[in-house]
Protein backbone atom coordinates (compact mmCIF):
# COMPACT_ATOMS: atom_id res chain seq x y z
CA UNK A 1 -3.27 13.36 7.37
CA UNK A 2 -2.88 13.32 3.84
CA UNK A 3 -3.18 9.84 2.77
CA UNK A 4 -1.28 8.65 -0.34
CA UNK A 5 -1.43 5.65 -3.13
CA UNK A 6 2.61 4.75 -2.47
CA UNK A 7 1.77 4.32 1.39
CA UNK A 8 -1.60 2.76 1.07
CA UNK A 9 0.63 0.11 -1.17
CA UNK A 10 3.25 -0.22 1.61
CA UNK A 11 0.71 -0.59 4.10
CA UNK A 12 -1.08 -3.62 2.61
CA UNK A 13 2.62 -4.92 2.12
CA UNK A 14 3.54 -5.10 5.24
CA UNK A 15 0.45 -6.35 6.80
CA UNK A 16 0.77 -8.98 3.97
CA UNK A 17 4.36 -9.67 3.99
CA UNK A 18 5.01 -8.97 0.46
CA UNK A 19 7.47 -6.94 -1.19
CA UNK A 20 5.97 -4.03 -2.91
CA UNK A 21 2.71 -4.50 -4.03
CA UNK A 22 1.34 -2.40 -7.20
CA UNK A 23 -1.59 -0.19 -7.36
CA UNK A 24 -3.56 -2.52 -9.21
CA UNK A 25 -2.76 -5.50 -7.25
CA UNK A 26 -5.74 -7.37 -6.19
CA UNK A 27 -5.45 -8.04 -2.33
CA UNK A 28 -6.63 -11.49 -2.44
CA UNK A 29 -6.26 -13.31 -5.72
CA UNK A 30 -2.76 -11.65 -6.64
CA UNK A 31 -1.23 -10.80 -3.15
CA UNK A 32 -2.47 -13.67 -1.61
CA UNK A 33 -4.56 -11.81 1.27
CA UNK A 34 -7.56 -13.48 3.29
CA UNK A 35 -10.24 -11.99 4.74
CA UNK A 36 -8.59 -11.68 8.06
CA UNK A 37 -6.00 -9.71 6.15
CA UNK A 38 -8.33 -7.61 4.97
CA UNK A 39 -9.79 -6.70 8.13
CA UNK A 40 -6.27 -6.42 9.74
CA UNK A 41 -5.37 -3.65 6.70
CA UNK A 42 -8.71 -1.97 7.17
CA UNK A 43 -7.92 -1.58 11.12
CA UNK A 44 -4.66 -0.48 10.18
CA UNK A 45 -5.95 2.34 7.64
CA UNK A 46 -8.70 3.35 10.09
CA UNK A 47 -5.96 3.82 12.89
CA UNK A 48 -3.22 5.28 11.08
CA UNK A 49 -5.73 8.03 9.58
CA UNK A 50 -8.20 8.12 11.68
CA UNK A 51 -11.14 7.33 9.02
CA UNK A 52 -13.94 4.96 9.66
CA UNK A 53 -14.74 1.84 7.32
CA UNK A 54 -17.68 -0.76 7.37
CA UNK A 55 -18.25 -3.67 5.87
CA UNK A 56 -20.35 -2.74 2.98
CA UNK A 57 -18.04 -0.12 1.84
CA UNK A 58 -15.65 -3.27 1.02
CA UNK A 59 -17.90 -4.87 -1.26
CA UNK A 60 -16.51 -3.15 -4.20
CA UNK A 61 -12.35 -3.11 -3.00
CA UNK A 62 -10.75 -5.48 -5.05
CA UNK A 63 -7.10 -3.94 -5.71
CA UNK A 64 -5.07 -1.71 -3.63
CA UNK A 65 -6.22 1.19 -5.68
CA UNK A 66 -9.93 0.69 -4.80
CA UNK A 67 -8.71 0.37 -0.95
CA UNK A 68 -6.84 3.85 -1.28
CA UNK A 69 -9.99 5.32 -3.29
CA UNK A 70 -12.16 4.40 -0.62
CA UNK A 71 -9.79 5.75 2.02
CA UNK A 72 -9.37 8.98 -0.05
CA UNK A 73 -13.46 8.86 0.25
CA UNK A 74 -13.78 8.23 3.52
CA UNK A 75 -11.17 11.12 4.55
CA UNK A 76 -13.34 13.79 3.08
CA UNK A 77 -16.61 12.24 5.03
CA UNK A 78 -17.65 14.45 7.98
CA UNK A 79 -17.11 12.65 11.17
């Protein structure tokens, strides 16, 4: 599944509750997100495109943008 910015943005949005976050939003310190959240939009990503995520590769997501990057990344990784 193709994965794209406008539906990585919706995603963290509605596991957030917030109205249309922006690409450059960060999760936490802008959108309000805790690390709960975080790990409830990572399971979400994982599921809805079937990609797998760990731990470390969150130590550099900061905005939405670095979460789709990473999911971009992790699409193209041979499973």
């Amino acid at each position: 599944m193709l994965i794209e910015l406008d539906d990585v943005c919706r995603t963290v949005g509605l596991v957030l509750g917030r109205h249309d976050p922006k690409p450059d939003d960060r999760i936490q310190a802008d959108l309000g997100g805790e690390s709960i959240d975080v790990l409830n939009i990572i399971v979400t990503l994982q599921q809805k495109y079937g990609i797998s995520l760990d731990e470390a590769d969150l130590v550099n997501v900061s905005t939405v943008r670095d979460l789709y990057h990473l999911a971009l990344k992790r699409s193209d990784a041979p499973t």
